[in-house]
Structures are given as structure tokens and as C-alpha cells.
N, C-alpha and C. Protein backbone atom coordinates (compact mmCIF):
# COMPACT_ATOMS: atom_id res chain seq x y z
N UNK A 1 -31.58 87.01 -80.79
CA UNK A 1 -31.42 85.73 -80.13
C UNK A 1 -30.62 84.80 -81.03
N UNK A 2 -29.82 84.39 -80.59
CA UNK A 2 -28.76 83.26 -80.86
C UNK A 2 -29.79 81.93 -81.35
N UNK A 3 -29.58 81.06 -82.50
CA UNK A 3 -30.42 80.22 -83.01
C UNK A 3 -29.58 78.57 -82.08
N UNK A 4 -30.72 78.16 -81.99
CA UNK A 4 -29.68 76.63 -81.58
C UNK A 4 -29.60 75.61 -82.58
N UNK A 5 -28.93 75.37 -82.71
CA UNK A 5 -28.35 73.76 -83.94
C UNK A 5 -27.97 72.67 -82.92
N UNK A 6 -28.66 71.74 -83.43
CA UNK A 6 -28.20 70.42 -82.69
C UNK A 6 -28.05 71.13 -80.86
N UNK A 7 -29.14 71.02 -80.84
CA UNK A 7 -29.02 71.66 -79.34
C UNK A 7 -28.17 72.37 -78.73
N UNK A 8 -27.13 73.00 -79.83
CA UNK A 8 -26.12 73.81 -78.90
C UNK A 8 -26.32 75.10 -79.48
N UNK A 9 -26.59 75.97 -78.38
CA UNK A 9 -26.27 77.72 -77.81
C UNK A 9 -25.12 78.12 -79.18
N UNK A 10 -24.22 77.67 -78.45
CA UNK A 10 -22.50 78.12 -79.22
C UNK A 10 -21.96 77.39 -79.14
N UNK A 11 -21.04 77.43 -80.28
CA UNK A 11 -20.07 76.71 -80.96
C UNK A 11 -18.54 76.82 -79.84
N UNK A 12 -18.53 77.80 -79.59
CA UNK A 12 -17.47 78.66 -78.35
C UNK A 12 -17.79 79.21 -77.19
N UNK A 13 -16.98 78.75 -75.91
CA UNK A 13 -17.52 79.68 -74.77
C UNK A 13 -15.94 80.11 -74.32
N UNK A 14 -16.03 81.33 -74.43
CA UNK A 14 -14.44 81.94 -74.09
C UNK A 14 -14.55 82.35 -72.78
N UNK A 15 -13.56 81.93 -72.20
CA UNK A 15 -13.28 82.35 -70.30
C UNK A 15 -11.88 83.10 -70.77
N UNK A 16 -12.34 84.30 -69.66
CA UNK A 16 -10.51 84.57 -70.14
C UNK A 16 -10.60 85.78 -68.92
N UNK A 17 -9.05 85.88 -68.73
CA UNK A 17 -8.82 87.01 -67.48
C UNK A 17 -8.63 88.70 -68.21
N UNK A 18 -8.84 89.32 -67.38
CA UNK A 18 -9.32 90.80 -67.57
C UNK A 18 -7.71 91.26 -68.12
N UNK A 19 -7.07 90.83 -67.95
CA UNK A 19 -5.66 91.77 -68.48
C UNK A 19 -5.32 91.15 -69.72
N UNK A 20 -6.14 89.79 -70.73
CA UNK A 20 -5.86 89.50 -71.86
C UNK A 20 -7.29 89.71 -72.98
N UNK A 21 -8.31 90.88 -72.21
CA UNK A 21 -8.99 90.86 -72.93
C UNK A 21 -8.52 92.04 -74.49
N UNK A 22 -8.21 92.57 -74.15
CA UNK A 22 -8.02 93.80 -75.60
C UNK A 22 -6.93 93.42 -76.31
N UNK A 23 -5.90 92.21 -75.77
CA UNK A 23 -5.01 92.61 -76.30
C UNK A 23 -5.28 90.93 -77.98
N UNK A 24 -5.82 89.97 -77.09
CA UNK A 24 -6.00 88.96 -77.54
C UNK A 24 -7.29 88.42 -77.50
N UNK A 25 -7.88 88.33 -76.43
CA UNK A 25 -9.60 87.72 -76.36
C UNK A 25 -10.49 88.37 -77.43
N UNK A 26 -10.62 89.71 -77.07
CA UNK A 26 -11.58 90.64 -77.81
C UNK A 26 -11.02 90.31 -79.28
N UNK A 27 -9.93 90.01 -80.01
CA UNK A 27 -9.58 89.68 -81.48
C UNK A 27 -10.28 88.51 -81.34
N UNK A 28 -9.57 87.47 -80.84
CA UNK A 28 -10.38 86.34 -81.51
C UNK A 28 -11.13 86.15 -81.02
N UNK A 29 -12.64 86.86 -80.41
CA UNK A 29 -14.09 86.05 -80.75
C UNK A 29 -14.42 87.12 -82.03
N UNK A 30 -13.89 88.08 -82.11
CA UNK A 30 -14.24 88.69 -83.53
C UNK A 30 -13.57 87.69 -84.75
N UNK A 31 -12.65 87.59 -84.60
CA UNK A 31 -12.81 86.51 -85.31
C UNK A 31 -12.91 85.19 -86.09
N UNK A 32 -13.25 84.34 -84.44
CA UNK A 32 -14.31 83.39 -84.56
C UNK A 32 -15.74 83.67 -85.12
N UNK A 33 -16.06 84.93 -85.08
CA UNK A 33 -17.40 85.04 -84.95
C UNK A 33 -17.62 85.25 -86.84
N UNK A 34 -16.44 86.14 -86.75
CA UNK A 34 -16.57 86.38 -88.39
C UNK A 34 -16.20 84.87 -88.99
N UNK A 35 -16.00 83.85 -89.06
CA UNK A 35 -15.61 82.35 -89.71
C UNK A 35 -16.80 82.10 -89.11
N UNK A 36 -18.02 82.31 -88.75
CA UNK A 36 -19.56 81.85 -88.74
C UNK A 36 -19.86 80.77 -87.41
N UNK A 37 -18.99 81.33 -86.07
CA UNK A 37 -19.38 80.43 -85.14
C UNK A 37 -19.99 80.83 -84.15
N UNK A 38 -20.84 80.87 -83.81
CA UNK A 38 -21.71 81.17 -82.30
C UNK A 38 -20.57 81.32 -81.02
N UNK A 39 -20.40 82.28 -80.57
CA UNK A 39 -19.53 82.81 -79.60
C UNK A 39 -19.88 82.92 -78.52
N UNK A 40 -19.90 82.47 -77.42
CA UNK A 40 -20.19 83.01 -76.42
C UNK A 40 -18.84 84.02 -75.79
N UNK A 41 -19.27 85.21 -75.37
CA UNK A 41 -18.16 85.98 -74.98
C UNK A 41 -18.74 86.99 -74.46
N UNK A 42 -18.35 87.48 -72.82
CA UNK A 42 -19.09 88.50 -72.45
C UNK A 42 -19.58 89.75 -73.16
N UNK A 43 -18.59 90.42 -73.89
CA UNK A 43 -19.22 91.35 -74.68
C UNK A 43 -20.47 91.47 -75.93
N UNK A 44 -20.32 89.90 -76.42
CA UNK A 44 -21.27 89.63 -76.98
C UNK A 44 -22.92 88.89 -76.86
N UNK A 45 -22.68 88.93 -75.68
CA UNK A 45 -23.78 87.36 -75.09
C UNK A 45 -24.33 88.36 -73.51
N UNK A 46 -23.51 89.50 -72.50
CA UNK A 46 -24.63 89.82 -71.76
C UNK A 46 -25.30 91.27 -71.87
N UNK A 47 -25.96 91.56 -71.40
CA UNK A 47 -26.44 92.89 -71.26
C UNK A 47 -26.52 92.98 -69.99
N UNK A 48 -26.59 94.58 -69.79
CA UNK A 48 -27.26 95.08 -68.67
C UNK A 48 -28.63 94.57 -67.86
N UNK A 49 -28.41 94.39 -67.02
CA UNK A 49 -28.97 93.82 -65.77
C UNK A 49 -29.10 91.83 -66.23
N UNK A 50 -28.41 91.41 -66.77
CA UNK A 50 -27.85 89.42 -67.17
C UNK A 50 -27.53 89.17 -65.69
N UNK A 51 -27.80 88.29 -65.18
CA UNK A 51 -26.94 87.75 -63.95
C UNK A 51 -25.63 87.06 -64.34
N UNK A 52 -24.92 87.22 -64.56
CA UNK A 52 -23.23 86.46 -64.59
C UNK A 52 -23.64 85.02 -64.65
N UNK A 53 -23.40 84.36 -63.14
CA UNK A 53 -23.74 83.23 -63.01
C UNK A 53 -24.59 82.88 -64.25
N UNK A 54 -25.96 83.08 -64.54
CA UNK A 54 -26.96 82.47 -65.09
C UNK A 54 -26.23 82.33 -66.56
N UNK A 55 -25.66 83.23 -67.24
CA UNK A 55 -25.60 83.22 -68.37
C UNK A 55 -24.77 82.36 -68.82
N UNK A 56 -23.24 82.58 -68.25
CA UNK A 56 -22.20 81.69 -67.84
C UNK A 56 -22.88 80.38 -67.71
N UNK A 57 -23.83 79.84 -66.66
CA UNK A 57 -24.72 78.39 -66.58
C UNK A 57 -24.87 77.75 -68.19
N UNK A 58 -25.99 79.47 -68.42
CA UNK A 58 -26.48 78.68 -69.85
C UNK A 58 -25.45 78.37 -71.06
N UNK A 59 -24.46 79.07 -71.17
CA UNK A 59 -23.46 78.56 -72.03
C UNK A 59 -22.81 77.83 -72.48
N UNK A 60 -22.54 77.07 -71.05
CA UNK A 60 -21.45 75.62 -71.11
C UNK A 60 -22.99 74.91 -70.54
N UNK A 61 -23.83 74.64 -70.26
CA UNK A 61 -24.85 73.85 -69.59
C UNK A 61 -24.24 72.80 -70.45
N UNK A 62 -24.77 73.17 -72.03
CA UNK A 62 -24.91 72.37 -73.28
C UNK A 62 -23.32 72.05 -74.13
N UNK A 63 -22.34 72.65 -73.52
CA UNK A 63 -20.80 71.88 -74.44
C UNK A 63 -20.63 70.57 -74.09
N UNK A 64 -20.59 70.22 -75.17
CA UNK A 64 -20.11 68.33 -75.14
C UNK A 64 -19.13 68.07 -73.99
N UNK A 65 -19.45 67.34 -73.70
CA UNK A 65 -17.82 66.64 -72.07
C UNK A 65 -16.66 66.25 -73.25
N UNK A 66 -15.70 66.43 -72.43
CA UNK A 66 -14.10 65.95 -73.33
C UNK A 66 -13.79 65.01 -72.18
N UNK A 67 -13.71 63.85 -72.80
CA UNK A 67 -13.13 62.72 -72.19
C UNK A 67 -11.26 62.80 -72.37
């Protein structure tokens, strides 16, 4: 389980489309993750039988708004 700081999950929530995952996504949450930041990224954050929706919810629930 992912620890929370200052009430946030992760530091990162990566959205990204299926034809830029291997070439670019999958590098950098490896390494974001290796520079010590909480990632959210499907490969790292669901498992088998996760509901999408829900997890996705819980991820960004908690990212700060950008004005």
C-alpha cells in the first residue's frame, strides 16, 4: 500500500493513450518512480479484478486544482 503524505495518494497521475505506452509512458513512470515519487500508473497502481473507474476516482480525487 502506497503511504499518504499531506493527504496525497501520489505525487503523479499519468493518463496516456495505448499507442504511447512502451514507447514513452512506461519509461517515464519508471522513472519518476525511481527520483522517489508516488506514481499513479496503470501498471503500477491496478490489479486484477480493480474497477477502472474506482481507481482512476481515487487518484486524482486528491490532486490539487490548477487555477
Amino acid at each position: 500500500m502506497i503511504e499518504e503524505v499531506n493527504s496525497m495518494k501520489y505525487d503523479v497521475f499519468i493518463s496516456h493513450a495505448s499507442e504511447d505506452k512502451a514507447d514513452f509512458v512506461h519509461p517515464l513512470a519508471l522513472a519518476l518512480h525511481e527520483k522517489g515519487l508516488s506514481v499513479w500508473y496503470d501498471e503500477f497502481t491496478l490489479q486484477l479484478g480493480d474497477s477502472l473507474t474506482e481507481s482512476i476516482n481515487d487518484g486524482i480525487s486528491i490532486l490539487p486544482s490548477v487555477s
